[in-house]
Protein backbone atom coordinates (compact mmCIF):
# COMPACT_ATOMS: atom_id res chain seq x y z
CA UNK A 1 -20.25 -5.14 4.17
CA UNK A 2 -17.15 -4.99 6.13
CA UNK A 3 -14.82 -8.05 6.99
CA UNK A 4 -15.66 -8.30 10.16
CA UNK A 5 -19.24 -8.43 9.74
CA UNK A 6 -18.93 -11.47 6.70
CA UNK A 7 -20.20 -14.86 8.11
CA UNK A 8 -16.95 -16.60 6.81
CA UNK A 9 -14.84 -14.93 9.29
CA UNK A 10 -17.67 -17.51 12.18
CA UNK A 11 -15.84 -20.55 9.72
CA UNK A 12 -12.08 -19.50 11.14
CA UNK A 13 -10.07 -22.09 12.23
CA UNK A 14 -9.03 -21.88 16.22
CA UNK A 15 -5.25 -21.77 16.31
CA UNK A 16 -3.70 -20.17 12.64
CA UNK A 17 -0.14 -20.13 12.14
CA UNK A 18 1.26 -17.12 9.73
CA UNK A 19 4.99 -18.36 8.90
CA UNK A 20 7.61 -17.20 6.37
CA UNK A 21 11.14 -15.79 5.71
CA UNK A 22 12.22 -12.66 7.11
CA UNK A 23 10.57 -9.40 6.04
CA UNK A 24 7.64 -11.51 4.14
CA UNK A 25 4.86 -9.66 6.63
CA UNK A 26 4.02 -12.11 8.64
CA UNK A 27 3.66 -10.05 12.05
CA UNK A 28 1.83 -7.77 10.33
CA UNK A 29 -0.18 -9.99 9.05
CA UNK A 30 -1.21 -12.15 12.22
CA UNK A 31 -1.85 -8.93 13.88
CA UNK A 32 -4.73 -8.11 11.41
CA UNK A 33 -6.05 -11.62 11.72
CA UNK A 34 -6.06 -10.98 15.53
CA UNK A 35 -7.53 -7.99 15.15
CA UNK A 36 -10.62 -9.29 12.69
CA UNK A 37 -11.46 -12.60 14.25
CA UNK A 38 -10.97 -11.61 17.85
CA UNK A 39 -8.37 -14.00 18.63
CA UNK A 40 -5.42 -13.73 20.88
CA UNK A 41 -1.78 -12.89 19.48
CA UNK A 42 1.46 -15.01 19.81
CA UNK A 43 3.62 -12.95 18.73
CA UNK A 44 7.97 -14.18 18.73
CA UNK A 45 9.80 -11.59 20.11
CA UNK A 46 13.05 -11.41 18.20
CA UNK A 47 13.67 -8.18 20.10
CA UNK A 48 14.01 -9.69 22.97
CA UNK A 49 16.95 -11.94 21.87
CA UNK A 50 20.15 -10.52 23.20
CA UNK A 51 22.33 -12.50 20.31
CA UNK A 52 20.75 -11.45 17.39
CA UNK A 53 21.95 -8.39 16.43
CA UNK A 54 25.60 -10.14 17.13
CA UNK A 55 24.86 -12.44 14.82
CA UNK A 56 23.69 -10.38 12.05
CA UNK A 57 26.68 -8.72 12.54
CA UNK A 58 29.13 -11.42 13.03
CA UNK A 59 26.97 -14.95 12.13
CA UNK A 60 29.76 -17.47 12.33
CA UNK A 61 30.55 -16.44 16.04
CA UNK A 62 26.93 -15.74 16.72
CA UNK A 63 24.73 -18.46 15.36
CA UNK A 64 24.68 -20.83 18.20
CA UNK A 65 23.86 -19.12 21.63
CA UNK A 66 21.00 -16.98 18.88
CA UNK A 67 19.62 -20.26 18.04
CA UNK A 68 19.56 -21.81 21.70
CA UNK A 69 17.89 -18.57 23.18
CA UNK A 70 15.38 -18.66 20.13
CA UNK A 71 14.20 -22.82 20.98
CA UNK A 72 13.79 -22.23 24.97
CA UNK A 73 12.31 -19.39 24.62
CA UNK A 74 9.86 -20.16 21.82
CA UNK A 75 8.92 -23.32 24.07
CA UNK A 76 8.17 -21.68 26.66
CA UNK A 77 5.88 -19.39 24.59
CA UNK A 78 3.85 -22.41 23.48
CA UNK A 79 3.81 -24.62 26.22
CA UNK A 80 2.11 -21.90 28.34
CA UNK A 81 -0.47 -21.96 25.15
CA UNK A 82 -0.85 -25.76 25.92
CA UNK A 83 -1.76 -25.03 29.81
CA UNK A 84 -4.53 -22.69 29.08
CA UNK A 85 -7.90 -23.27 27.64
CA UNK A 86 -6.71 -23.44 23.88
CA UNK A 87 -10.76 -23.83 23.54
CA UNK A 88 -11.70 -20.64 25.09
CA UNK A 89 -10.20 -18.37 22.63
CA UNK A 90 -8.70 -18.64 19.25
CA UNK A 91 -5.29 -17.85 18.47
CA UNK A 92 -3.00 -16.89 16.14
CA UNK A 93 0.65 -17.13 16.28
CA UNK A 94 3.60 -15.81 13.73
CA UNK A 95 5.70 -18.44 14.16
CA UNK A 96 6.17 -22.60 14.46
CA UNK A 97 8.20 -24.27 16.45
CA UNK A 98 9.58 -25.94 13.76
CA UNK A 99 11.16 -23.28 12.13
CA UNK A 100 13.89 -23.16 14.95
CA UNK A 101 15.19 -26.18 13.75
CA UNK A 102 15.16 -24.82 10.12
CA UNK A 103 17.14 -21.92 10.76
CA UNK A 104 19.68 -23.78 12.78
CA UNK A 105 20.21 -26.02 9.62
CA UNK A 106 20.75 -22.58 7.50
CA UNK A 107 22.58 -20.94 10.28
CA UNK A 108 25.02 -23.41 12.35
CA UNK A 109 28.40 -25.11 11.22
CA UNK A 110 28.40 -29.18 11.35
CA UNK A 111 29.55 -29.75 15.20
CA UNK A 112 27.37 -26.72 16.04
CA UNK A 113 24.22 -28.49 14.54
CA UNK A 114 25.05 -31.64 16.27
CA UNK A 115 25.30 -29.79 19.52
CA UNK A 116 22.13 -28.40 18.72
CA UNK A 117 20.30 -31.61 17.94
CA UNK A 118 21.21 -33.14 21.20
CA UNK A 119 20.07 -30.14 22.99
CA UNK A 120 16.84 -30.25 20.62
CA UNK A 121 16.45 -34.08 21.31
CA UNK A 122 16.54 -34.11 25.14
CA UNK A 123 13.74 -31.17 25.38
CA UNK A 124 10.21 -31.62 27.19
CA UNK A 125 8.46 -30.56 24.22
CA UNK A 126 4.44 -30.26 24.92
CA UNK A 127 3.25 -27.87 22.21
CA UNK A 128 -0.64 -27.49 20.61
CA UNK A 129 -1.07 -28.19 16.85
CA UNK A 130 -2.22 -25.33 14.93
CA UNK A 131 -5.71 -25.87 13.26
CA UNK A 132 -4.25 -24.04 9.53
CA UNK A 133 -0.35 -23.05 9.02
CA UNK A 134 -0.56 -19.88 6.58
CA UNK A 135 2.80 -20.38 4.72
CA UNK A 136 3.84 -16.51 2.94
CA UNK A 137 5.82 -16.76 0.01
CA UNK A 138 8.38 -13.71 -1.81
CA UNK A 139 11.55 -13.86 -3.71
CA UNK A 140 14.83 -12.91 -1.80
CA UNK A 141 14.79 -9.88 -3.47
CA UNK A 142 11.09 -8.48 -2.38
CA UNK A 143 12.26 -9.89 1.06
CA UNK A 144 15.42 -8.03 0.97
CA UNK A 145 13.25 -4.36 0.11
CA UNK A 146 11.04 -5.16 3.17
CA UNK A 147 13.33 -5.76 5.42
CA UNK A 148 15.51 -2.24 4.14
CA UNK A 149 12.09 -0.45 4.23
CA UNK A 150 10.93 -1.26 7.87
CA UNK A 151 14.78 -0.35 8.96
CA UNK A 152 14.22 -2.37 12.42
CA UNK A 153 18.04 -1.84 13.96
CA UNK A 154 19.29 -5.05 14.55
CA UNK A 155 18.58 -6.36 11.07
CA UNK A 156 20.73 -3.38 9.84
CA UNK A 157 23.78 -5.98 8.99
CA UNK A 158 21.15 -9.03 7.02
CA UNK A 159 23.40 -9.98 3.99
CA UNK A 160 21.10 -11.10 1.04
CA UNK A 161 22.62 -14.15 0.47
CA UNK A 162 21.74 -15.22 4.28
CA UNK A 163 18.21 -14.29 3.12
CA UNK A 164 17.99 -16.32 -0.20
CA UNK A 165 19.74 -19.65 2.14
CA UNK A 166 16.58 -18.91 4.37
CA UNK A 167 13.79 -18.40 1.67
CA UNK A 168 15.23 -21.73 -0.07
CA UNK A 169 15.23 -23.54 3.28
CA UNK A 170 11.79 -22.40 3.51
CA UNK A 171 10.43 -23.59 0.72
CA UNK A 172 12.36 -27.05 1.02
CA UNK A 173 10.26 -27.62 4.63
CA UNK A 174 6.88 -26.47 3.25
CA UNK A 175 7.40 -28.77 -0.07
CA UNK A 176 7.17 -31.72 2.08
CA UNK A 177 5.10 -30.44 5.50
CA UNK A 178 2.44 -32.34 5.73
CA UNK A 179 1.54 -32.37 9.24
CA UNK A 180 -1.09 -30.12 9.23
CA UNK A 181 -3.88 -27.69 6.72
CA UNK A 182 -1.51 -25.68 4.74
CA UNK A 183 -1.86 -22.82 3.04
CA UNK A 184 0.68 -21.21 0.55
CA UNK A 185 0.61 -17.87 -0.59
CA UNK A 186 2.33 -16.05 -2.47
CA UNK A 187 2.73 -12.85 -1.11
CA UNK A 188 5.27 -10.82 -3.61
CA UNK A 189 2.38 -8.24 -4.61
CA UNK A 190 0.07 -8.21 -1.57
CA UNK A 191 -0.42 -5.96 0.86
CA UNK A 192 -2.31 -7.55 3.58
CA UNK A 193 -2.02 -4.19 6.34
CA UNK A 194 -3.07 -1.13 3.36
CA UNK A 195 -5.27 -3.12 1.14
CA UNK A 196 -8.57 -4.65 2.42
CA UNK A 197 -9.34 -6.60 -0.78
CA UNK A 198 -6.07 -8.52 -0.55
CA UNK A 199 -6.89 -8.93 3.37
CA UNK A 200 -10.30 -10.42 2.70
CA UNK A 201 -9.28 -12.62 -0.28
CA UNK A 202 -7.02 -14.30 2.01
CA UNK A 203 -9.50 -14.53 4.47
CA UNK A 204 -11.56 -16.22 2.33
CA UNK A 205 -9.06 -18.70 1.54
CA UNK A 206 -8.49 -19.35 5.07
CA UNK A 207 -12.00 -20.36 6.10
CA UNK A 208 -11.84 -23.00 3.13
CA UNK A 209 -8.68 -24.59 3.82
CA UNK A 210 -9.39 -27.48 6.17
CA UNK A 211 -7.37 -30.48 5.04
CA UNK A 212 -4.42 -30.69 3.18
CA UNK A 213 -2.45 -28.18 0.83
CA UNK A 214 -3.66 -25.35 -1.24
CA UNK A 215 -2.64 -22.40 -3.07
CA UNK A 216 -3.26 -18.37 -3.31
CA UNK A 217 -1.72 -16.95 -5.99
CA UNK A 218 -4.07 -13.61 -6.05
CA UNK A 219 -1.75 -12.14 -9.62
CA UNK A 220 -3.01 -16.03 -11.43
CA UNK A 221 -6.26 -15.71 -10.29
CA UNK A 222 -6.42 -12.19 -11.24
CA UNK A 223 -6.06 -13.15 -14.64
């Protein structure tokens, strides 16, 4: 029986959320979700960011005008979300809102982030909740290898020690995120694109997780 035809994947909640550090396959992994349930993709377009590869390059001169390009435009990403029919098709996105404010913490210098939270604070923010955030999980060093392996351009200059900052700032937020399902995973050893069984073990998880916080750790549970 293939995924698509297993009566769990009818259990799916509407609006998933795939979030994570650089490089921890979270694209790839919403676009296989997309792909199996049907659903629409929301996909962050980092590309699309004329700053970024400036900052990678040069992050102290960079960081702000990255950061204040990433919050309008991932607000206007959602908010269009929130004028559709967010009943009339389900959804999944690889990134929340929330993380903007994350990586400007990591990323900006004291007045900078002060700057930042008065732009932040005087926004008309009007965004849906997702139904289940997927949080991925992988040492700075498996993050590192990923992001050296895909060899996207502009993440040519990431330093490794911006990337451990980020996966520790990560995993500060989702140690106390409680605003909605969770789901932590730790993703180190999966493949989620080249190996169905890892794809449909996570599936499975997601169709259970309705309230609160759980766990996958597929290498304990393979034990």
């Amino acid at each position: 029986m293939t995924i698509e035809n297993t009566p769990l994947i009818q259990d799916a909640p509407q609006y998933i959320v795939v979030e994570g550090a650089i490089g921890v396959g979270k694209t790839s992994l919403t676009r296989r979700l997309a792909d199996t349930l049907g659903y629409e993709m929301v996909l962050e377009r980092p590309e699309d960011n004329p700053f970024l590869e400036r900052f990678y390059r040069s992050p102290k001169h960079n960081a702000l005008p990255t950061q204040l390009y990433f919050i309008f435009q991932r607000i206007k990403q959602l908010q269009a979300l929130k004028q559709d029919d967010m009943f009339s098709r389900g959804r999944v996105a690889d990134f929340l809102l929330e993380k903007d404010y994350l990586f400007a913490q990591v990323t900006l210098d004291d007045d900078e982030f002060r700057l930042y939270q008065q732009v932040y604070s005087n926004l008309s923010i009007d965004v849906p909740t997702p139904d289940l955030v997927i949080y991925l999980q992988a040492s700075p060093d498996v993050l590192m290898s990923r992001v050296r392996k895909r060899g996207v351009k502009y993440e040519a200059d990431i330093h490794p020690d911006y990337l451990r900052k980020l996966s520790d700032a990560y995993t500060a937020y989702f140690h106390r995120y409680a605003d909605t399902p969770l789901l932590i995973v730790n993703a180190s050893e999966m493949n989620f694109v080249e190996r169905d069984e890892h794809f449909q073990a996570l599936v499975e998880q997601v169709t259970v997780a309705r309230n609160g916080r759980h766990y996958f750790n597929p290498l304990v549970e393979a034990l």
